[in-house]
PDB file of N, CA and C in Angstrom:
ATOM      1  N   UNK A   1     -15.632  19.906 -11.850  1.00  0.00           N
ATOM      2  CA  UNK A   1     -14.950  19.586 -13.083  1.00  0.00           C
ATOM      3  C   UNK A   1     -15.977  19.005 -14.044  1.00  0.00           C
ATOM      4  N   UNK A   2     -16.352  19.642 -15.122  1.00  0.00           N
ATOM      5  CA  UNK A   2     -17.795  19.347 -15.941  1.00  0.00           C
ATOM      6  C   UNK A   2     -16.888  19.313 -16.968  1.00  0.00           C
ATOM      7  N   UNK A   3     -17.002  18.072 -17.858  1.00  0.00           N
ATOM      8  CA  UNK A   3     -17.044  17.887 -19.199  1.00  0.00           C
ATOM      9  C   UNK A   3     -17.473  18.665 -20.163  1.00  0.00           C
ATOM     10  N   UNK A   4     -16.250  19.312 -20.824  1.00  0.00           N
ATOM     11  CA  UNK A   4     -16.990  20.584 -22.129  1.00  0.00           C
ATOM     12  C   UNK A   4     -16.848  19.100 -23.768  1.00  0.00           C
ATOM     13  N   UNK A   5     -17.717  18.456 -23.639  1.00  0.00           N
ATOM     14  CA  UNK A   5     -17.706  17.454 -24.829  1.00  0.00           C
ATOM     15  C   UNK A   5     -17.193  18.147 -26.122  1.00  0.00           C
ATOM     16  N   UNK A   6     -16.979  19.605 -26.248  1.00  0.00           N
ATOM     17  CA  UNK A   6     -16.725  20.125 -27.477  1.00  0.00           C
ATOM     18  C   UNK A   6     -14.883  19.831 -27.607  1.00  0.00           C
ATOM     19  N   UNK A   7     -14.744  19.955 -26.259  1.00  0.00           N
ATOM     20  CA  UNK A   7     -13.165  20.349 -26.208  1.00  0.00           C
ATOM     21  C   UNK A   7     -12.690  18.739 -25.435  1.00  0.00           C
ATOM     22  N   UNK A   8     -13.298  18.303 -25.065  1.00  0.00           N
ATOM     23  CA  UNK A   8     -12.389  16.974 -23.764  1.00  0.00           C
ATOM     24  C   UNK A   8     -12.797  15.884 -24.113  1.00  0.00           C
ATOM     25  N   UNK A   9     -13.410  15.420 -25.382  1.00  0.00           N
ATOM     26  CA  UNK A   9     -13.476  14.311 -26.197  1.00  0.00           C
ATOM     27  C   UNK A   9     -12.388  14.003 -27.310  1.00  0.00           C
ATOM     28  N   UNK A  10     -11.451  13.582 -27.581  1.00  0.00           N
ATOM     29  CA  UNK A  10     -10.526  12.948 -28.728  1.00  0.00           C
ATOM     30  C   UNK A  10     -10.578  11.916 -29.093  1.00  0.00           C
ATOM     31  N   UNK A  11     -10.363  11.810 -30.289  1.00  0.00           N
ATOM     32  CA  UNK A  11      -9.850  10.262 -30.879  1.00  0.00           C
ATOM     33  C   UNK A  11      -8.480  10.197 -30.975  1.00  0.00           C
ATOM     34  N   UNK A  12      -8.033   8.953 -30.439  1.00  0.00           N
ATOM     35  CA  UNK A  12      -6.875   8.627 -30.620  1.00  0.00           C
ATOM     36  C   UNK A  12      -6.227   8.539 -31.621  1.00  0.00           C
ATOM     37  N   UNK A  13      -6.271   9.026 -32.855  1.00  0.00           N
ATOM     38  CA  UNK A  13      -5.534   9.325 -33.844  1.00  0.00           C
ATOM     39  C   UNK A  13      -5.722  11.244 -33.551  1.00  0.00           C
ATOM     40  N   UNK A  14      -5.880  11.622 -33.004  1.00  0.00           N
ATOM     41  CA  UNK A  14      -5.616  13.425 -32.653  1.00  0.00           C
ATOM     42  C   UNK A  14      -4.803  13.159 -31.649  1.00  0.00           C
ATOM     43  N   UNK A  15      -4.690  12.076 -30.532  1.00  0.00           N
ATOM     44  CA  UNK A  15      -3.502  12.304 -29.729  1.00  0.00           C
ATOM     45  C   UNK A  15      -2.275  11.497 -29.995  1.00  0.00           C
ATOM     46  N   UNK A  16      -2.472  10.789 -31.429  1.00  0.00           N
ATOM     47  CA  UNK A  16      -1.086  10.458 -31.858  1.00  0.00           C
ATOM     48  C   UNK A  16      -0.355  11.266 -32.489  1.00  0.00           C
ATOM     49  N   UNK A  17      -1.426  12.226 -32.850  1.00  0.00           N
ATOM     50  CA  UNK A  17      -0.787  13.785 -34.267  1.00  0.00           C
ATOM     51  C   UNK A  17      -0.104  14.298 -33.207  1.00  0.00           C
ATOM     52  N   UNK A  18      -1.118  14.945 -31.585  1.00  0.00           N
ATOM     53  CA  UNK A  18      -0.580  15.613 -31.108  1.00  0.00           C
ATOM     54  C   UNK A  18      -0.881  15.727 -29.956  1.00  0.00           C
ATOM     55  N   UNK A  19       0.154  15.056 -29.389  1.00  0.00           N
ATOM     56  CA  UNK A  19       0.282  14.561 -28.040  1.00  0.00           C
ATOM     57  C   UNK A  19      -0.043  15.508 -27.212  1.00  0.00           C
ATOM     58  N   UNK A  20       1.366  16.397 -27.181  1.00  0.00           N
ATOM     59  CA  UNK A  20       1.626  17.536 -26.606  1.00  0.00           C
ATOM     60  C   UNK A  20       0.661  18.668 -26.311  1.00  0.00           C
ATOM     61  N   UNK A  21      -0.346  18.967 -26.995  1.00  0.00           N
ATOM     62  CA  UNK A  21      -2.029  19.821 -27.177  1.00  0.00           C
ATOM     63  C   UNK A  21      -2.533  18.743 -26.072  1.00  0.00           C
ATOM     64  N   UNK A  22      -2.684  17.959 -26.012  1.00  0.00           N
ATOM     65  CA  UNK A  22      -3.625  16.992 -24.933  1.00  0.00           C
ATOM     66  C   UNK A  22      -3.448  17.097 -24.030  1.00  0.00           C
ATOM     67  N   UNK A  23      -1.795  16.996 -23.570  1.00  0.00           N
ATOM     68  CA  UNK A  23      -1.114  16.890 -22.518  1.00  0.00           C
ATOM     69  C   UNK A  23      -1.328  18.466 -21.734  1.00  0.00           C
ATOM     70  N   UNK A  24      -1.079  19.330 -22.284  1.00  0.00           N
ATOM     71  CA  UNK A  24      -1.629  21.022 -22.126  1.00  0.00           C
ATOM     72  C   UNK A  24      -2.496  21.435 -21.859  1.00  0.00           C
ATOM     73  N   UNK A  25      -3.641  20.768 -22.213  1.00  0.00           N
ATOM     74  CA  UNK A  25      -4.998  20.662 -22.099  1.00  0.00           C
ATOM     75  C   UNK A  25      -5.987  19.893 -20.703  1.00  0.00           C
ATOM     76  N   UNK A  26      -5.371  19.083 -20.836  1.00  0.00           N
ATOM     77  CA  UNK A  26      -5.532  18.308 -19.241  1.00  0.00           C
ATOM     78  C   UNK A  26      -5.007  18.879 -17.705  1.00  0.00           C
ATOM     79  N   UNK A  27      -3.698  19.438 -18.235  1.00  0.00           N
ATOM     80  CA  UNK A  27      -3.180  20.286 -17.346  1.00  0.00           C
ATOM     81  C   UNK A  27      -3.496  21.732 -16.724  1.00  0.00           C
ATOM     82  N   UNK A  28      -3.943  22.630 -18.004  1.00  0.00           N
ATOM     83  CA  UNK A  28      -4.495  23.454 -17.523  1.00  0.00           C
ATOM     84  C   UNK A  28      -6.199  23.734 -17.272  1.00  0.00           C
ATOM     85  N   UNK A  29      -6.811  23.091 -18.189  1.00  0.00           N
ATOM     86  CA  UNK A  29      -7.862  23.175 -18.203  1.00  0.00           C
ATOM     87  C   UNK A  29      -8.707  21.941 -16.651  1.00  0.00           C
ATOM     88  N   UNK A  30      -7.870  21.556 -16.165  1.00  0.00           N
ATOM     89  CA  UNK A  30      -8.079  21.071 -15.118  1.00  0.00           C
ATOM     90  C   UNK A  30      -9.037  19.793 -14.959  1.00  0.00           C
ATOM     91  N   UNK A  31      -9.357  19.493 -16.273  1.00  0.00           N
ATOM     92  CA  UNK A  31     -10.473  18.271 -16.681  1.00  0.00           C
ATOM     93  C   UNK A  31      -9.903  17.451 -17.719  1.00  0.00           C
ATOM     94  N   UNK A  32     -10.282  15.914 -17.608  1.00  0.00           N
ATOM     95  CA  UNK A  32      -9.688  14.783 -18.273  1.00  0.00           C
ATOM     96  C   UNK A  32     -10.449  14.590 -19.394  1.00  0.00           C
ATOM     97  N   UNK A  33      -9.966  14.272 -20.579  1.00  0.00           N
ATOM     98  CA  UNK A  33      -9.749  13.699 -22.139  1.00  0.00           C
ATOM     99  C   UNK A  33     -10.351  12.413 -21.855  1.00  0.00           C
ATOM    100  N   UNK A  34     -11.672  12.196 -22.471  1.00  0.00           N
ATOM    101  CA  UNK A  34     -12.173  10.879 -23.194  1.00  0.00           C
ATOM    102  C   UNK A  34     -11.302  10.711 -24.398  1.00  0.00           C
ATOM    103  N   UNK A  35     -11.104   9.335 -24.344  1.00  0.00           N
ATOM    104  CA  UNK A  35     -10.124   9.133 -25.767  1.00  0.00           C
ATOM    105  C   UNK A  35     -11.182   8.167 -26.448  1.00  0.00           C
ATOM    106  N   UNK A  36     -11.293   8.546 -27.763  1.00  0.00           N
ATOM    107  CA  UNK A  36     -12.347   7.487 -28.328  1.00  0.00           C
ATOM    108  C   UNK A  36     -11.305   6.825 -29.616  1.00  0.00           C
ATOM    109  N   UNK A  37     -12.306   5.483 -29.809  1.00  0.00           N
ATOM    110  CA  UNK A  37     -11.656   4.234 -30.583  1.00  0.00           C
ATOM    111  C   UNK A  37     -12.796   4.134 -31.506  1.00  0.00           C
ATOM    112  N   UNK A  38     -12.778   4.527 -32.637  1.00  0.00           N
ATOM    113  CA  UNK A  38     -14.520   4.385 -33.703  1.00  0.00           C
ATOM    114  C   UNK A  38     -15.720   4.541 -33.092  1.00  0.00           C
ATOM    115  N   UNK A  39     -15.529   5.619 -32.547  1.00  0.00           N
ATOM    116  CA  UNK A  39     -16.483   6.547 -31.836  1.00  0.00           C
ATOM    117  C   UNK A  39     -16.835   6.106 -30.418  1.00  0.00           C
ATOM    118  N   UNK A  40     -16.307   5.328 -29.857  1.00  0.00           N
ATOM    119  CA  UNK A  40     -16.191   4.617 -28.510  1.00  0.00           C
ATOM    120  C   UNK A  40     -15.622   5.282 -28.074  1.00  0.00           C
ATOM    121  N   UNK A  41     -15.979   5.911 -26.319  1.00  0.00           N
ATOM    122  CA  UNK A  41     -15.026   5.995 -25.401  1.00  0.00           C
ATOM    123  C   UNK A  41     -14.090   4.446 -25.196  1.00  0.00           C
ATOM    124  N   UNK A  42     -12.573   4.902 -24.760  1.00  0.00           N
ATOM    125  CA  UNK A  42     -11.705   3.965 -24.395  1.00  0.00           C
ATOM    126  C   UNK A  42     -11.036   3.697 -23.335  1.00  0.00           C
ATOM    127  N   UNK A  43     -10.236   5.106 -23.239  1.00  0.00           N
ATOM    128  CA  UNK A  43     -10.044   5.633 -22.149  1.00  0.00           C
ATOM    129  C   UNK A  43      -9.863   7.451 -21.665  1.00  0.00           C
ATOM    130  N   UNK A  44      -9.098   7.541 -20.730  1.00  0.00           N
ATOM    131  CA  UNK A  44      -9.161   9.010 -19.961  1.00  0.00           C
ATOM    132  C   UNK A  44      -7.259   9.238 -20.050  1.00  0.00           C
ATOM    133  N   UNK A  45      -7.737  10.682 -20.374  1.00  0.00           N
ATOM    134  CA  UNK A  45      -6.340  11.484 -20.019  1.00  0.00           C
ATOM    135  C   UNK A  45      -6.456  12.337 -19.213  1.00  0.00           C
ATOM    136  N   UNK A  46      -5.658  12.113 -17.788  1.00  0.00           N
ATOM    137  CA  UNK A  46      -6.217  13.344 -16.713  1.00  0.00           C
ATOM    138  C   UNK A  46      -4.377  13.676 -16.587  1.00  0.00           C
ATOM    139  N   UNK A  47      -4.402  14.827 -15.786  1.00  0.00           N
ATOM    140  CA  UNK A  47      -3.233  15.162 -15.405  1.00  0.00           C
ATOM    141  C   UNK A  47      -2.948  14.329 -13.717  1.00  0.00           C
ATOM    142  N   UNK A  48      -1.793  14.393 -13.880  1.00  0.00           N
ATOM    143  CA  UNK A  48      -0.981  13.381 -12.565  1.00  0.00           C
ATOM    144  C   UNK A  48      -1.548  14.348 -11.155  1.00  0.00           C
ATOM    145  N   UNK A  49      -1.261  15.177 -11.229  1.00  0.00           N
ATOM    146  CA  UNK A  49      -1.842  16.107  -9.763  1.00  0.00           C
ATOM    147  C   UNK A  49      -3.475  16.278  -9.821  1.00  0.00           C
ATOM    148  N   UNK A  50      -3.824  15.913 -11.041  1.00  0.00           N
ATOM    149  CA  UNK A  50      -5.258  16.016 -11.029  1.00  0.00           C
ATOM    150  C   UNK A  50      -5.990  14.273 -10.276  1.00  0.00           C
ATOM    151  N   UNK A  51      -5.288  13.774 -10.837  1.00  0.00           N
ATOM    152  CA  UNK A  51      -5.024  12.196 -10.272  1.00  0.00           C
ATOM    153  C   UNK A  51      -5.422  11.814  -8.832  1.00  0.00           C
ATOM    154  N   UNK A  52      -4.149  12.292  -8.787  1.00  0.00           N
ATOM    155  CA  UNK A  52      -3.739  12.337  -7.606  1.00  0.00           C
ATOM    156  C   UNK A  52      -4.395  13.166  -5.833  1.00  0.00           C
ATOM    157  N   UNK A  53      -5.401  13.769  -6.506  1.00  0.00           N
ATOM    158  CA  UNK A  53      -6.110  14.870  -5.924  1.00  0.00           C
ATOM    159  C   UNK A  53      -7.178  14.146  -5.670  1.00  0.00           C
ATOM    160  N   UNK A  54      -7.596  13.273  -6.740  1.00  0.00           N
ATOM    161  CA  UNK A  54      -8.975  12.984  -6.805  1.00  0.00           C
ATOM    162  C   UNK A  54      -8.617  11.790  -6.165  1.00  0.00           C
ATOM    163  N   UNK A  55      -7.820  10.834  -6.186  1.00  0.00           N
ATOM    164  CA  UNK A  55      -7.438   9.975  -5.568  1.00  0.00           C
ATOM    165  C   UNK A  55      -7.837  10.044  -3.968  1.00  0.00           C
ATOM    166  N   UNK A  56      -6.943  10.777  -3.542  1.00  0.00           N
ATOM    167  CA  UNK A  56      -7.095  11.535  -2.038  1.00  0.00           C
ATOM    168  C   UNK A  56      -8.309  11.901  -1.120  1.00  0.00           C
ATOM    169  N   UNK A  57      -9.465  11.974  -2.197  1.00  0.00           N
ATOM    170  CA  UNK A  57     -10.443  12.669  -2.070  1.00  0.00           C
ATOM    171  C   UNK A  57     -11.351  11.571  -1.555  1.00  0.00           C
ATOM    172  N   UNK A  58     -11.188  10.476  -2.795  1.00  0.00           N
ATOM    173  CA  UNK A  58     -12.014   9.444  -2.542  1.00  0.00           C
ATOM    174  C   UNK A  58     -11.990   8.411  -1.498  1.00  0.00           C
ATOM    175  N   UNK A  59     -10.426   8.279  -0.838  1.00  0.00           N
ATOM    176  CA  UNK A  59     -10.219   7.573  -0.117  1.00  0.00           C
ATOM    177  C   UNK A  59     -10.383   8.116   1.041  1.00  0.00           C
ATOM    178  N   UNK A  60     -10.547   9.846   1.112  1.00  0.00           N
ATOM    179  CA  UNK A  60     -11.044  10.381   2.179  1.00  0.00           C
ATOM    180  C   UNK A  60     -12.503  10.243   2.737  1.00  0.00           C
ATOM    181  N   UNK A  61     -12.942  10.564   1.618  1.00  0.00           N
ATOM    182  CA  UNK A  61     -14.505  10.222   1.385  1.00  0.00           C
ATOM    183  C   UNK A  61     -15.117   8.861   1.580  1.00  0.00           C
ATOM    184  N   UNK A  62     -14.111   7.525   1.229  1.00  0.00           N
ATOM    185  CA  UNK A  62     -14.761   6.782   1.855  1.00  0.00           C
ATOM    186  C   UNK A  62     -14.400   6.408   3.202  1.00  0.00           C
ATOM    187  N   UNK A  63     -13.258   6.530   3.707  1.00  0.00           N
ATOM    188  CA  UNK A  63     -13.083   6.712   5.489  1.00  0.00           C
ATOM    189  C   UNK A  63     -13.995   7.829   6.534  1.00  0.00           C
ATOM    190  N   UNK A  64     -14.260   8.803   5.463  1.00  0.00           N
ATOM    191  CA  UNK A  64     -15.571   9.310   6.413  1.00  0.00           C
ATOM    192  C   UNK A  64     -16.832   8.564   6.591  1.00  0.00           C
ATOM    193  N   UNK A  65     -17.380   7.732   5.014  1.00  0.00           N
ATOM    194  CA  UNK A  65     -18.447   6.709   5.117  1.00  0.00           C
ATOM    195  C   UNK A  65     -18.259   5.491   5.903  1.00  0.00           C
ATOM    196  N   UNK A  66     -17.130   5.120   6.215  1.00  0.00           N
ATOM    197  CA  UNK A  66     -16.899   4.267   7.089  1.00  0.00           C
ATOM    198  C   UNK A  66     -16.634   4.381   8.455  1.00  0.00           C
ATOM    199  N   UNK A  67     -16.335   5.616   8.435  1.00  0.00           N
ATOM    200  CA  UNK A  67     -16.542   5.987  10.098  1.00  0.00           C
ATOM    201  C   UNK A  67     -18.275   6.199  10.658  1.00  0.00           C
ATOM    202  N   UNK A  68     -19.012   6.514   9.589  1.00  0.00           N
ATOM    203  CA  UNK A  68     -20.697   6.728   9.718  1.00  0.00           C
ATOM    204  C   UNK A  68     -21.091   5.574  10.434  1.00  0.00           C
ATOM    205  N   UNK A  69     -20.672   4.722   9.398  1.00  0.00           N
ATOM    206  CA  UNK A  69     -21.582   3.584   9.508  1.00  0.00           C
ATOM    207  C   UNK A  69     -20.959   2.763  10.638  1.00  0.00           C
ATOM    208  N   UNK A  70     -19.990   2.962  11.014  1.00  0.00           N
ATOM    209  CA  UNK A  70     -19.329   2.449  12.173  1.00  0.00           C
ATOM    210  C   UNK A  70     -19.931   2.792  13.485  1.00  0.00           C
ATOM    211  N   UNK A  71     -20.430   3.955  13.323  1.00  0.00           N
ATOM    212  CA  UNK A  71     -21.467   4.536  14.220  1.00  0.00           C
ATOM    213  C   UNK A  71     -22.491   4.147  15.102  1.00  0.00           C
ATOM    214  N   UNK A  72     -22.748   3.949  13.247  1.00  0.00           N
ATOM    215  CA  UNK A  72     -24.244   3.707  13.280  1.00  0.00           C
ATOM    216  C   UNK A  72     -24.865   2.507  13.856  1.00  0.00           C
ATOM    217  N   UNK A  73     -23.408   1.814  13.521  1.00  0.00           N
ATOM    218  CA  UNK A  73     -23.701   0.128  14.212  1.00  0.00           C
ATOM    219  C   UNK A  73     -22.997  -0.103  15.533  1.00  0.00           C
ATOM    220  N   UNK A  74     -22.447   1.202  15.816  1.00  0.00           N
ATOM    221  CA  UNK A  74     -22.340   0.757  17.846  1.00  0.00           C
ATOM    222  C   UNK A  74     -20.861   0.358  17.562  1.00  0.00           C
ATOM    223  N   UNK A  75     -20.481   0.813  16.686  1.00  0.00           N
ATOM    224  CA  UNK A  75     -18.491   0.330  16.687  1.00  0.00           C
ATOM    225  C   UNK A  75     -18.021   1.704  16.761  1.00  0.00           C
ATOM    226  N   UNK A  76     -17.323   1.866  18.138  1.00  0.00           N
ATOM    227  CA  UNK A  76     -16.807   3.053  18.494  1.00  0.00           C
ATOM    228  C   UNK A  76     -16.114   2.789  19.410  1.00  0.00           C
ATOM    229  N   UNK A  77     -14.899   3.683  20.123  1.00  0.00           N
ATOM    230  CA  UNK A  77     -14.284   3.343  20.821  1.00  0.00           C
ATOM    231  C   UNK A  77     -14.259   5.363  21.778  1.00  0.00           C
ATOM    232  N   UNK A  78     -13.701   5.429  23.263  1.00  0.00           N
ATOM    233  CA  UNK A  78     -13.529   6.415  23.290  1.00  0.00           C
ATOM    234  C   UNK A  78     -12.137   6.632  22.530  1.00  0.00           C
ATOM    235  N   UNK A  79     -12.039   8.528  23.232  1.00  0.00           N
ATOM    236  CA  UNK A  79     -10.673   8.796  22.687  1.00  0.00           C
ATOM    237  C   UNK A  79      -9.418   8.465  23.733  1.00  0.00           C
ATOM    238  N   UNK A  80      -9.532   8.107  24.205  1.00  0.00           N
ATOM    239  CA  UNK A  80      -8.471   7.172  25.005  1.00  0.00           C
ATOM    240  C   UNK A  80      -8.326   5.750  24.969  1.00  0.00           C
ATOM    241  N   UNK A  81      -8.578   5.350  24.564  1.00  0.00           N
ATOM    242  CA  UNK A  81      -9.175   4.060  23.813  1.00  0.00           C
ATOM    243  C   UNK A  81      -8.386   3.636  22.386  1.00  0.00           C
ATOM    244  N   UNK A  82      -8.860   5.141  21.818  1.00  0.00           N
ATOM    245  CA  UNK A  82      -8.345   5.096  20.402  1.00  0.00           C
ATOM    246  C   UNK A  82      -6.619   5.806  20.564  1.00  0.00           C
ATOM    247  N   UNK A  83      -5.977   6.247  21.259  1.00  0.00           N
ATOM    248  CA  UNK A  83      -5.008   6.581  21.362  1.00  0.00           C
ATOM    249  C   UNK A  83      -4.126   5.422  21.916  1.00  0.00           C
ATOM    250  N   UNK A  84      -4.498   4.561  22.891  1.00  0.00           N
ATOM    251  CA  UNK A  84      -3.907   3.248  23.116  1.00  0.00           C
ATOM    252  C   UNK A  84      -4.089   2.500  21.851  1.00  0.00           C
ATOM    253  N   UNK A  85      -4.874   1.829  21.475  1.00  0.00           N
ATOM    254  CA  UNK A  85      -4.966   1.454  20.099  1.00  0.00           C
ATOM    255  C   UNK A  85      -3.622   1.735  18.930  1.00  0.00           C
ATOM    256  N   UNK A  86      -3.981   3.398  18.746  1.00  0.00           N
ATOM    257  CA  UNK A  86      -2.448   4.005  17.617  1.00  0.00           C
ATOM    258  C   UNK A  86      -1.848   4.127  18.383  1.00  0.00           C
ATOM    259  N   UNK A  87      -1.272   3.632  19.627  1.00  0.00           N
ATOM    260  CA  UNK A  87       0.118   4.223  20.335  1.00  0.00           C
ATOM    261  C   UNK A  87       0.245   5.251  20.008  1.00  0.00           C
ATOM    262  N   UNK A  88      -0.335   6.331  20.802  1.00  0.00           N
ATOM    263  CA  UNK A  88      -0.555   7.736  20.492  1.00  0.00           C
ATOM    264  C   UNK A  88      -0.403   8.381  22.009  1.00  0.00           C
ATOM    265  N   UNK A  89       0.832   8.928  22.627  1.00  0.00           N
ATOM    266  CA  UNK A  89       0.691   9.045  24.365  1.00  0.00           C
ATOM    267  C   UNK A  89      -0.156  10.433  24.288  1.00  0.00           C
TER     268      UNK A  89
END
């Protein structure tokens, strides 16, 4: 998801004209809206499943880094071990 700065930069007076174009835009184009304030970024307009995706991702991503390093430092358990643990028969 790469930033087209021509198209996914607004000022918040273009998404008070028109909401609805933004909202369309985020959605299909699959990438989030910098909203700028006198030429400041402010904030982001992403879509909810886009959100939500990336959300998922990261918290996946960091339970894999935390399983590494868990490793790495001799914190492990077998898999029978770990199934008593989650009450898992």
């Amino acid at each position: 998801m790469e930033t087209k700065f021509s198209e996914d930069i607004v000022t918040i007076t273009d998404l008070k004209a028109n909401p609805g174009k933004i909202i369309r835009q985020v959605q299909e184009a699959h990438r989030p809206v910098v909203l700028t304030s006198r030429g400041r970024g402010v904030a982001v307009v992403q879509a909810l499943a886009d959100f939500e995706s990336d959300s998922e991702e990261r918290a996946f991503m960091k339970a894999v880094l935390k399983g590494i390093v868990d490793l790495e430092e001799g914190r492990e358990l077998s898999l029978e071990d770990a199934k008593k643990h989650l009450n898992i028969n």
